[in-house]
PDB file of N, CA and C in Angstrom:
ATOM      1  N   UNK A   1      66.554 111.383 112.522  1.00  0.00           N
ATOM      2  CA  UNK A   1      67.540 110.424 112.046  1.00  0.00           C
ATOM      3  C   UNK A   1      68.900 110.791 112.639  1.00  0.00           C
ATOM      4  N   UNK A   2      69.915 109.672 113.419  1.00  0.00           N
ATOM      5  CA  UNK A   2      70.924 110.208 113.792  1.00  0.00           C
ATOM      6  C   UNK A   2      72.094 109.554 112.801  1.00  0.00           C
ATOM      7  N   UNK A   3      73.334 110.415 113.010  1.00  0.00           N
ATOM      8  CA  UNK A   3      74.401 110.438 112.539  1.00  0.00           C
ATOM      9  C   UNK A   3      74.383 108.999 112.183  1.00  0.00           C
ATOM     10  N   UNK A   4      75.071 108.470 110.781  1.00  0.00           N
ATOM     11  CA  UNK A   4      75.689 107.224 110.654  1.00  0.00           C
ATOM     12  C   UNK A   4      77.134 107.126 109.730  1.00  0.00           C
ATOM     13  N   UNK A   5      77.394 106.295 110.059  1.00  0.00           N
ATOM     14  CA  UNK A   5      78.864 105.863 109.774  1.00  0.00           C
ATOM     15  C   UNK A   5      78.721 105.059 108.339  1.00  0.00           C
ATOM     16  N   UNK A   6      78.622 105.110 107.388  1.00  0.00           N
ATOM     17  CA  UNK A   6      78.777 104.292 106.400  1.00  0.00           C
ATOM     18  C   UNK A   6      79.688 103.793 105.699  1.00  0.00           C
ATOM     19  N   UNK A   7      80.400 102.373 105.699  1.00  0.00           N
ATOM     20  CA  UNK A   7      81.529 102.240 104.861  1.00  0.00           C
ATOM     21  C   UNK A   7      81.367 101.715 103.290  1.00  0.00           C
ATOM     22  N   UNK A   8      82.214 102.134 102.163  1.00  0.00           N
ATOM     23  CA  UNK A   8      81.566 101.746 100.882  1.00  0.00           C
ATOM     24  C   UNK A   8      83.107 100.975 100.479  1.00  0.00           C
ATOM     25  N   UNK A   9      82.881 100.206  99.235  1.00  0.00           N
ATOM     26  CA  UNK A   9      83.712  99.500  98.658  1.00  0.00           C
ATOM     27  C   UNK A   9      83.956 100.241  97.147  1.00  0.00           C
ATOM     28  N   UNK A  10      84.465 100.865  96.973  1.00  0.00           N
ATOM     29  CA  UNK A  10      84.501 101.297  95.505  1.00  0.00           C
ATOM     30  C   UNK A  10      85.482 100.818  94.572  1.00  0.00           C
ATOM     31  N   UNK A  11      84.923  99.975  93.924  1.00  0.00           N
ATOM     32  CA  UNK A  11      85.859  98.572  93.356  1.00  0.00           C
ATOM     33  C   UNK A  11      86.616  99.218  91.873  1.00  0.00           C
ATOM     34  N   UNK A  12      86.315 100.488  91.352  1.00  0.00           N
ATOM     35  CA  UNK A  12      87.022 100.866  90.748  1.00  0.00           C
ATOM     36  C   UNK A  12      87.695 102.329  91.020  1.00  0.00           C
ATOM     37  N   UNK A  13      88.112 102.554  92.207  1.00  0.00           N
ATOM     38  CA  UNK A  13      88.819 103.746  92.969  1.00  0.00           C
ATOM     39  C   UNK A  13      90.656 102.809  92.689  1.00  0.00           C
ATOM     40  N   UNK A  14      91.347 103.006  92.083  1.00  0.00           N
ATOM     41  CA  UNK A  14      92.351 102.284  92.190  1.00  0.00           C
ATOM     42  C   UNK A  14      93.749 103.656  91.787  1.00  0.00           C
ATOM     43  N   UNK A  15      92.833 104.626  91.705  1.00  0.00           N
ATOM     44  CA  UNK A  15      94.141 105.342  91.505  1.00  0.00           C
ATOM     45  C   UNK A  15      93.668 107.173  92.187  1.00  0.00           C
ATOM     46  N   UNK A  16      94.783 108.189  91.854  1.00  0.00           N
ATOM     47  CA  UNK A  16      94.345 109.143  93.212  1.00  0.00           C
ATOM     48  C   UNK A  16      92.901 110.344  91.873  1.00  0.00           C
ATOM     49  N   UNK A  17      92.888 109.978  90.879  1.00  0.00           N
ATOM     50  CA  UNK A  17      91.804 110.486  90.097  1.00  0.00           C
ATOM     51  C   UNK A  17      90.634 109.949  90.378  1.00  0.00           C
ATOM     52  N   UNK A  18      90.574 108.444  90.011  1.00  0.00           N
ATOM     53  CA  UNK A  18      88.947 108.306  90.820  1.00  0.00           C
ATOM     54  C   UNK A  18      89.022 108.150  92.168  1.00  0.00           C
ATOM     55  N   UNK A  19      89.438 108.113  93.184  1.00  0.00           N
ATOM     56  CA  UNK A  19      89.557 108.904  94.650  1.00  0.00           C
ATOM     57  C   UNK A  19      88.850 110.015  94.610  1.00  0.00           C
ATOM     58  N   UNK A  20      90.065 110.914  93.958  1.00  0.00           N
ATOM     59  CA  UNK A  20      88.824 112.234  93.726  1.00  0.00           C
ATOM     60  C   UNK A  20      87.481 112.218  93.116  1.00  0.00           C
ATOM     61  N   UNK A  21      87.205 111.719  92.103  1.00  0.00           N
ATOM     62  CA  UNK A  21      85.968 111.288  91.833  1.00  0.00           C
ATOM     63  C   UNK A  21      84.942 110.694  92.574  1.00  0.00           C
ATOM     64  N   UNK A  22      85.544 110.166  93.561  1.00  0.00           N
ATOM     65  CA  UNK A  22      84.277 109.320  94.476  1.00  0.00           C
ATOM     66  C   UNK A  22      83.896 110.816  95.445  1.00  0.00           C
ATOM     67  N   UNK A  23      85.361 111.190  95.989  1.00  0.00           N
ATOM     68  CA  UNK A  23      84.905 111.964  97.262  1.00  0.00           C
ATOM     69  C   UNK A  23      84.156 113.262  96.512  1.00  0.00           C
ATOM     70  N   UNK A  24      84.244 113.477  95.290  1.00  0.00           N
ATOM     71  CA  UNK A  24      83.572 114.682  94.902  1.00  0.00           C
ATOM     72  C   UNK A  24      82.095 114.413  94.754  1.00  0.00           C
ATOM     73  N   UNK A  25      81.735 112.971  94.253  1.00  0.00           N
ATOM     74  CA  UNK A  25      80.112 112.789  94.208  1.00  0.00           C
ATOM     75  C   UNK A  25      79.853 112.212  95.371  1.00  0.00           C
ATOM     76  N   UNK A  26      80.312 112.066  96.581  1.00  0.00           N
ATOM     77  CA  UNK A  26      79.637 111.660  97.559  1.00  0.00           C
ATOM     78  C   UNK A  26      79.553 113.093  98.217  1.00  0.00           C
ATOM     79  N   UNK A  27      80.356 114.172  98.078  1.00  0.00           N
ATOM     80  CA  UNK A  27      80.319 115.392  98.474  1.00  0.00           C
ATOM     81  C   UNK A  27      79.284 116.350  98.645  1.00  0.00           C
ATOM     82  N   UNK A  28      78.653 116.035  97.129  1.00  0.00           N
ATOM     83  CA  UNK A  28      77.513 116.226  96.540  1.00  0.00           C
ATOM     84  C   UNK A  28      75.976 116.243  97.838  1.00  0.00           C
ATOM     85  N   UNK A  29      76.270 115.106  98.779  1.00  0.00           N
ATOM     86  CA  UNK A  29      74.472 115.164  99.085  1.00  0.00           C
ATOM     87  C   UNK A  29      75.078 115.725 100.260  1.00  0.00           C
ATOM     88  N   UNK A  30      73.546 116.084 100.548  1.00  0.00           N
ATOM     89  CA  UNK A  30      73.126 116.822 101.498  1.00  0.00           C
ATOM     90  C   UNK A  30      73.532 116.056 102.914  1.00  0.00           C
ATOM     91  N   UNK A  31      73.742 116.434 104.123  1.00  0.00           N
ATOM     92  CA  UNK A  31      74.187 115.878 105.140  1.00  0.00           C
ATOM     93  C   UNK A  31      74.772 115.047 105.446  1.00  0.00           C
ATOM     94  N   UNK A  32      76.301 115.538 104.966  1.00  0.00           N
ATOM     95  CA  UNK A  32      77.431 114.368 105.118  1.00  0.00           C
ATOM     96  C   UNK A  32      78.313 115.284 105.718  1.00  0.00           C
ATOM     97  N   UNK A  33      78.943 115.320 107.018  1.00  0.00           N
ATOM     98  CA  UNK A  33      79.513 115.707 107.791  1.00  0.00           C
ATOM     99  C   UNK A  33      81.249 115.373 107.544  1.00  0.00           C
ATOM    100  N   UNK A  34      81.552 114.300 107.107  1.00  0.00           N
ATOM    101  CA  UNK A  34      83.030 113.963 106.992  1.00  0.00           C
ATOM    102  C   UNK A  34      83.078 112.718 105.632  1.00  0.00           C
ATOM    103  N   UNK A  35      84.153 112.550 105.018  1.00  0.00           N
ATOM    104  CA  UNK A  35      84.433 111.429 103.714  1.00  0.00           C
ATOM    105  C   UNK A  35      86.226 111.259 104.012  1.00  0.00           C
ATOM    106  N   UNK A  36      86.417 110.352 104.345  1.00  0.00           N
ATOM    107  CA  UNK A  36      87.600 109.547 104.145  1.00  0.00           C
ATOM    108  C   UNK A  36      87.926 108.525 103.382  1.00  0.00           C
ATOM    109  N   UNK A  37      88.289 108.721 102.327  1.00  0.00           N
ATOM    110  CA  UNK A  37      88.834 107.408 101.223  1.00  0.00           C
ATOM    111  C   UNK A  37      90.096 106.856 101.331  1.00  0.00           C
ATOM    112  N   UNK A  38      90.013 105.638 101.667  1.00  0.00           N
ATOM    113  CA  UNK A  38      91.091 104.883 101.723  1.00  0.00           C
ATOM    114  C   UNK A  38      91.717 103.918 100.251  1.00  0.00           C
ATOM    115  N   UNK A  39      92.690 104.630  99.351  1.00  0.00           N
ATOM    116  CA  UNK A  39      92.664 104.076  98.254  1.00  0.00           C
ATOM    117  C   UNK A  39      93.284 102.741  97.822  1.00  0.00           C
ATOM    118  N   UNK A  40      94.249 102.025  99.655  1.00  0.00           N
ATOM    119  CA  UNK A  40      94.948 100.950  99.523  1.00  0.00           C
ATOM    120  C   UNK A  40      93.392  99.884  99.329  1.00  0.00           C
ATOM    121  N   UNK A  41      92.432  99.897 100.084  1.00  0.00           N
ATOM    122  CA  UNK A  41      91.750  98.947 100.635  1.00  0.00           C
ATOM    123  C   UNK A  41      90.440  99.274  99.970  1.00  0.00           C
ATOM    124  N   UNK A  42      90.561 100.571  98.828  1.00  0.00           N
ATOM    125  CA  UNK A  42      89.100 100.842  97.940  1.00  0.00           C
ATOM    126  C   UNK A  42      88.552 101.186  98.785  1.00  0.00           C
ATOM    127  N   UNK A  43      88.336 101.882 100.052  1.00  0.00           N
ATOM    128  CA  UNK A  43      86.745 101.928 100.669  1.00  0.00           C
ATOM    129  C   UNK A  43      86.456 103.590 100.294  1.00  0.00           C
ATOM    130  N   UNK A  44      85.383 103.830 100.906  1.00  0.00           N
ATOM    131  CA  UNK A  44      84.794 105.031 101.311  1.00  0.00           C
ATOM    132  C   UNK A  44      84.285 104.968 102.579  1.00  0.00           C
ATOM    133  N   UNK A  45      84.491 105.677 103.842  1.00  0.00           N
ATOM    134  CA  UNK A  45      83.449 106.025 104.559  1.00  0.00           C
ATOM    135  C   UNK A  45      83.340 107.564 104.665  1.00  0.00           C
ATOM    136  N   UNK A  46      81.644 107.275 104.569  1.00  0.00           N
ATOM    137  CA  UNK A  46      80.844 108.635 104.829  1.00  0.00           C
ATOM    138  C   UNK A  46      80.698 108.808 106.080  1.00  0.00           C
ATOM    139  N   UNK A  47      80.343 109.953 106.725  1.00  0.00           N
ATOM    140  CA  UNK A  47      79.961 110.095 107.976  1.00  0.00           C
ATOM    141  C   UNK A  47      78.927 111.227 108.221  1.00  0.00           C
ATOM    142  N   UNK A  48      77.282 111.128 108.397  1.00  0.00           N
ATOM    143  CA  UNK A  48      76.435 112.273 108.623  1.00  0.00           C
ATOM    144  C   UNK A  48      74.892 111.867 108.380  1.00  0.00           C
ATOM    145  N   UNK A  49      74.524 112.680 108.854  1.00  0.00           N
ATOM    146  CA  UNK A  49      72.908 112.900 108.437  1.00  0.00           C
ATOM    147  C   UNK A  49      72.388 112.212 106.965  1.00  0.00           C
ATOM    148  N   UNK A  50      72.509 111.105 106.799  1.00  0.00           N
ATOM    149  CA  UNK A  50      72.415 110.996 105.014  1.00  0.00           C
ATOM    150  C   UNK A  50      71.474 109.459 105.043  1.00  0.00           C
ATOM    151  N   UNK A  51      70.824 109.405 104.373  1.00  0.00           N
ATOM    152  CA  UNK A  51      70.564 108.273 103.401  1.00  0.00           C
ATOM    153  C   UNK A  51      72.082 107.424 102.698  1.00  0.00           C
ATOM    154  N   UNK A  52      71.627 105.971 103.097  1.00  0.00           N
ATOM    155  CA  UNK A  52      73.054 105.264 102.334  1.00  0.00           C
ATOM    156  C   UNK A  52      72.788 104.896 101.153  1.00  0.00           C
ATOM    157  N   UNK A  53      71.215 104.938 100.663  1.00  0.00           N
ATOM    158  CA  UNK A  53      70.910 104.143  99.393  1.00  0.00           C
ATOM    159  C   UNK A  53      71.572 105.535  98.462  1.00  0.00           C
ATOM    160  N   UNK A  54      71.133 106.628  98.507  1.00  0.00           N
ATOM    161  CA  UNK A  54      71.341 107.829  97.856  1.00  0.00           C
ATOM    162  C   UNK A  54      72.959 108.091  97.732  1.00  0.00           C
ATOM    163  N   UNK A  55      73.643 107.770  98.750  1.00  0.00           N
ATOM    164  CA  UNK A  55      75.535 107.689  98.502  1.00  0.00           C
ATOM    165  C   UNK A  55      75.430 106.904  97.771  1.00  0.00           C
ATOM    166  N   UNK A  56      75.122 105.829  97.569  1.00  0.00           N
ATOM    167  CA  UNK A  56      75.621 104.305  97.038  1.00  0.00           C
ATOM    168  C   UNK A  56      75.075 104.862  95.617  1.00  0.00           C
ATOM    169  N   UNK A  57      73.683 105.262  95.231  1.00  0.00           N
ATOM    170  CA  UNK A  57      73.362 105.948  93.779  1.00  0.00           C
ATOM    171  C   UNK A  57      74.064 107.078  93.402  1.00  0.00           C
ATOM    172  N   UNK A  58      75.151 107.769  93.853  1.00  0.00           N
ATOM    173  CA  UNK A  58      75.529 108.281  93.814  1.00  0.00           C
ATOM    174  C   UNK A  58      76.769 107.976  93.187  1.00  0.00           C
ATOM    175  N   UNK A  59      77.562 107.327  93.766  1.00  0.00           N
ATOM    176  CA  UNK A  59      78.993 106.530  93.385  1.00  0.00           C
ATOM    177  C   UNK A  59      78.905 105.672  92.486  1.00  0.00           C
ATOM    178  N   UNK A  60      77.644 105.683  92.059  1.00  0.00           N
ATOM    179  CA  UNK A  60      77.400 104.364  90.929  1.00  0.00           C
ATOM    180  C   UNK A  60      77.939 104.990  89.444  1.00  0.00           C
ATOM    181  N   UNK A  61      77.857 106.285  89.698  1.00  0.00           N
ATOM    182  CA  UNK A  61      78.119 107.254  88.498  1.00  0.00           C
ATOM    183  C   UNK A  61      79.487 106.756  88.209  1.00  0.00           C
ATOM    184  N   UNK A  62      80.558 107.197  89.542  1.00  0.00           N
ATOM    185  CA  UNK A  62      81.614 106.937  89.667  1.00  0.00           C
ATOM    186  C   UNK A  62      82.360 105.341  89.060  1.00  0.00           C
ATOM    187  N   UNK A  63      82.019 104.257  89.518  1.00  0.00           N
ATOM    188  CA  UNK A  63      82.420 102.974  88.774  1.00  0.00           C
ATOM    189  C   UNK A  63      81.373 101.816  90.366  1.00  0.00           C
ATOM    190  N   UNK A  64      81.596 100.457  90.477  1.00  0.00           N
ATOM    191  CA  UNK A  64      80.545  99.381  90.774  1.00  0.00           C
ATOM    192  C   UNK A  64      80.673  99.856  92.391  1.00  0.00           C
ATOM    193  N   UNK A  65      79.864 100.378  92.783  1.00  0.00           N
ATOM    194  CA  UNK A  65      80.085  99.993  94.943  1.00  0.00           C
ATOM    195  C   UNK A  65      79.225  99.067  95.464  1.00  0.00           C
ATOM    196  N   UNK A  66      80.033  98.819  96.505  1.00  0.00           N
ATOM    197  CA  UNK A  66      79.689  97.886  97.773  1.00  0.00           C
ATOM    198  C   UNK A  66      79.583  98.183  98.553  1.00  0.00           C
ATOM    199  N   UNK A  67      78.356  97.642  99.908  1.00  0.00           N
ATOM    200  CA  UNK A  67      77.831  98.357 100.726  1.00  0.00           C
ATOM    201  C   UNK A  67      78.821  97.554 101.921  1.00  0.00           C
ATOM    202  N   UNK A  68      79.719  98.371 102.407  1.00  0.00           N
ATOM    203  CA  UNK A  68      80.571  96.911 103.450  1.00  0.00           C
ATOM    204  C   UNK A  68      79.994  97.207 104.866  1.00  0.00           C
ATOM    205  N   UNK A  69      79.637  98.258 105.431  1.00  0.00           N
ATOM    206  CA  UNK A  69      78.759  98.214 107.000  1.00  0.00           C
ATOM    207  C   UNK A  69      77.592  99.450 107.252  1.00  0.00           C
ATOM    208  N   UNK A  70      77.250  99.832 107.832  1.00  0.00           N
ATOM    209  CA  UNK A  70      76.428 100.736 107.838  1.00  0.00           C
ATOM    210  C   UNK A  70      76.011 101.006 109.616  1.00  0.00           C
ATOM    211  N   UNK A  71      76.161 101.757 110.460  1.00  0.00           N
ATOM    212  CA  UNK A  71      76.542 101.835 111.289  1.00  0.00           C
ATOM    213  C   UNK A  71      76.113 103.310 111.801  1.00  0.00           C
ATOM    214  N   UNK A  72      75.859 103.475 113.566  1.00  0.00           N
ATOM    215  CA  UNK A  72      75.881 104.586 114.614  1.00  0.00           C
ATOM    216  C   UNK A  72      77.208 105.290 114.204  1.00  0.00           C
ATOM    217  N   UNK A  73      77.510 106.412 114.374  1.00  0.00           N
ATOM    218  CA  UNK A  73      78.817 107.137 114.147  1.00  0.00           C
ATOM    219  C   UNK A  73      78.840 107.373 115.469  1.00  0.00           C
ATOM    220  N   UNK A  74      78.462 106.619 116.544  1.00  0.00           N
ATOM    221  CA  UNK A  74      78.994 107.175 117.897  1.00  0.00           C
ATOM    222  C   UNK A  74      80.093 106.674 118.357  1.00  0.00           C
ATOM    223  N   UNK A  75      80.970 105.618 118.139  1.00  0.00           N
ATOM    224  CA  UNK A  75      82.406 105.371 118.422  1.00  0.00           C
ATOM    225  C   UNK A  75      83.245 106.472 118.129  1.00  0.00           C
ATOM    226  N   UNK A  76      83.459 107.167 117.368  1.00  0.00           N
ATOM    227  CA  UNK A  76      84.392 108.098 117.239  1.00  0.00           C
ATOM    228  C   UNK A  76      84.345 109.412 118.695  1.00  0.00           C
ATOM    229  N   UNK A  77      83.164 109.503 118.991  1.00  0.00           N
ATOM    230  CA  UNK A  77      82.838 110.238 119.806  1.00  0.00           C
ATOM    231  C   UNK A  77      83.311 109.889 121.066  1.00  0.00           C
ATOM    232  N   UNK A  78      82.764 108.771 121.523  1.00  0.00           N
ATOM    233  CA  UNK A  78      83.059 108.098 122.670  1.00  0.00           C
ATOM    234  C   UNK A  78      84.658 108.272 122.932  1.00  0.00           C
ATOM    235  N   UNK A  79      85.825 107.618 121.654  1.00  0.00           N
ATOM    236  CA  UNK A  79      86.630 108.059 121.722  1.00  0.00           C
ATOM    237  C   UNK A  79      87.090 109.509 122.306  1.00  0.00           C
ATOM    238  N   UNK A  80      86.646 110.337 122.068  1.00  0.00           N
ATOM    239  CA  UNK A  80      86.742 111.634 121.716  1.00  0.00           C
ATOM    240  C   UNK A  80      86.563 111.935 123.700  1.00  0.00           C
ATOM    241  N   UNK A  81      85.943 111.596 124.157  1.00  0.00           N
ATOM    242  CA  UNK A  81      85.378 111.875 125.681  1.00  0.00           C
ATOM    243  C   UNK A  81      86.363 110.987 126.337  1.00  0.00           C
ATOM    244  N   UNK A  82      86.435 109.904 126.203  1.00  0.00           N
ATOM    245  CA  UNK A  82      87.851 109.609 126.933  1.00  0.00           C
ATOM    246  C   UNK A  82      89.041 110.339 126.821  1.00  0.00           C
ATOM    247  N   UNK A  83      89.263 110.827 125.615  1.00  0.00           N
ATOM    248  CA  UNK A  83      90.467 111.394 125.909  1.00  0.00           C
ATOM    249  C   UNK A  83      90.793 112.965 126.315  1.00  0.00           C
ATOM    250  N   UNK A  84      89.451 113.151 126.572  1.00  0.00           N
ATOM    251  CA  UNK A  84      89.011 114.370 127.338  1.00  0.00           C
ATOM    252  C   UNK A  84      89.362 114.003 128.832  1.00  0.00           C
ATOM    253  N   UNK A  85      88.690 112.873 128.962  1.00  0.00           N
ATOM    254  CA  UNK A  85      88.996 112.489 130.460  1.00  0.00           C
ATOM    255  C   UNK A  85      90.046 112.340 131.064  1.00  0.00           C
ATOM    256  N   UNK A  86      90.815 111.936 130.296  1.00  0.00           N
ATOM    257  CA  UNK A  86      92.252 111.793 130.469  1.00  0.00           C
ATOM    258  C   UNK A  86      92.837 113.209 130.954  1.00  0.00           C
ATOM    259  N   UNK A  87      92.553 114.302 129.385  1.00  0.00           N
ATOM    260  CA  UNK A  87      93.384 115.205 129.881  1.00  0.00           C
ATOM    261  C   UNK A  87      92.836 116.050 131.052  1.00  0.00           C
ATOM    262  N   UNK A  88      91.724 115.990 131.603  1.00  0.00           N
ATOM    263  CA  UNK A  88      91.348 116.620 132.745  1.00  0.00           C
ATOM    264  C   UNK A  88      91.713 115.794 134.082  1.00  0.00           C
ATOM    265  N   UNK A  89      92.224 114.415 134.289  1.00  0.00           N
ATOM    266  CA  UNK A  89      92.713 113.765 135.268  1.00  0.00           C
ATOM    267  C   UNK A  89      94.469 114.551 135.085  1.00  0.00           C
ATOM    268  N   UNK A  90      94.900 114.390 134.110  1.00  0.00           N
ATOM    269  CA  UNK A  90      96.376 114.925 133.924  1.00  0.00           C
ATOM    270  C   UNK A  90      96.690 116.526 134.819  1.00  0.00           C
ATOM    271  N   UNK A  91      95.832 117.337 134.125  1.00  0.00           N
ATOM    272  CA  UNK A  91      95.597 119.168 134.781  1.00  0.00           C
ATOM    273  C   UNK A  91      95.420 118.340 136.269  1.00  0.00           C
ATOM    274  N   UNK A  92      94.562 117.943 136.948  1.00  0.00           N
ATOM    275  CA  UNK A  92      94.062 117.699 137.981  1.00  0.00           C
ATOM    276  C   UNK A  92      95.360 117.363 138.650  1.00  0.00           C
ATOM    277  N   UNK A  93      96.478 116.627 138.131  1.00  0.00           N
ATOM    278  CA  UNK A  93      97.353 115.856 138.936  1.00  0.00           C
ATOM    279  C   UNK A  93      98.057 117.470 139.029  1.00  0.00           C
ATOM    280  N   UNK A  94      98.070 117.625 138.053  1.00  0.00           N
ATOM    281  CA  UNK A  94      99.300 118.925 137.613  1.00  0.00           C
ATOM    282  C   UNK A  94      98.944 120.030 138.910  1.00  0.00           C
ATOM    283  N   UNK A  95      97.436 120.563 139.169  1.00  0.00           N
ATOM    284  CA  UNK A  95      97.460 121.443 140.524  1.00  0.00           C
ATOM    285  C   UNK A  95      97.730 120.870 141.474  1.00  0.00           C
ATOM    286  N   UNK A  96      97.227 119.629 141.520  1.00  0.00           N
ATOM    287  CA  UNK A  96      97.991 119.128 143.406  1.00  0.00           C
ATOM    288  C   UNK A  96      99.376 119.455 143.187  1.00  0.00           C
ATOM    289  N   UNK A  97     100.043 118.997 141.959  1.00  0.00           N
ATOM    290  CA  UNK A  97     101.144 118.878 142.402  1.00  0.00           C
ATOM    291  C   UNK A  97     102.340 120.102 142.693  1.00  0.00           C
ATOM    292  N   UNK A  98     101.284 121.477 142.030  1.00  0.00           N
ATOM    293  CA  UNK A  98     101.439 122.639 142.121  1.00  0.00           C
ATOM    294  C   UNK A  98     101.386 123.063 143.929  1.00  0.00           C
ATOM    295  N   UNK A  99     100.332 123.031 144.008  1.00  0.00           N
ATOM    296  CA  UNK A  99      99.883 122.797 145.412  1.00  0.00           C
ATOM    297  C   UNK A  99     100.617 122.487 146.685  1.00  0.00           C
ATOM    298  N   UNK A 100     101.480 121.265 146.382  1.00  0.00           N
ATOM    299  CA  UNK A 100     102.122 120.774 147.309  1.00  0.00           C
ATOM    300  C   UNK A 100     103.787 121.535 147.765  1.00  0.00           C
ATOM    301  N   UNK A 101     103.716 121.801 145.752  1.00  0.00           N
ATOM    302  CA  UNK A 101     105.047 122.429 145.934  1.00  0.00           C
ATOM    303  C   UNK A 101     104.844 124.312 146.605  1.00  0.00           C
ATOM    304  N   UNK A 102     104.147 124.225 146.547  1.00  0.00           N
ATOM    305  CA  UNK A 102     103.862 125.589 147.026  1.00  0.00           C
ATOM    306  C   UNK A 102     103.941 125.424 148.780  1.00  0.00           C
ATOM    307  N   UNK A 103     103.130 124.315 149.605  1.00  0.00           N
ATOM    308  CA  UNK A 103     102.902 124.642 150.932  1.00  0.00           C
ATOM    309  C   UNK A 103     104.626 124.215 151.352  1.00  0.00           C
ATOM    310  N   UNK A 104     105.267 123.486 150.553  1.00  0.00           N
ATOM    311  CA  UNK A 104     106.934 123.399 151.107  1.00  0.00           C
ATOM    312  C   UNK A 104     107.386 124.713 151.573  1.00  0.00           C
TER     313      UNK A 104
END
């Protein structure tokens, strides 16, 4: 099973106590790699090795959720390699330009 991205709706997260409450029982299972709660917009996303039915029974403890996407967690990554790429084109410019100033 690979990594997934799960986003949740937690329709009674409205203040920074049940926030904590969500991220502490989603904390709870087994192979969840990252939890970001966003408390303007209610969500949760999980991120890892996990079952979504088992988060979602999970947060139910907490107050009503919604399942809003469910998803590859490979965008973040992808991100992550471009801007690798970047900084190895940048170094790259940086020795020529070492380089040049040197054969002056």
């Amino acid at each position: 099973m690979a990594q997934q991205k799960v986003v949740l709706k937690v329709l009674t997260m409205t203040d920074e106590k049940t926030k904590q409450k969500a991220i502490e029982a989603a904390a709870d299972i087994f192979g969840i790699d990252s939890i970001a709660a966003d408390l303007k917009d209610q969500k949760l996303t999980v991120v890892g090795m996990m079952d979504p039915v088992a988060v979602v029974k999970k947060l139910k403890k907490v107050g009503k959720v919604d399942i809003v996407s469910v998803g590859p967690a490979k965008e973040e990554k992808k991100e992550e390699k471009k801007d690798e790429k970047k900084d190895e084109k940048k170094e790259g410019e940086k020795k020529d330009e070492k380089k040049e100033g040197e054969k002056k």
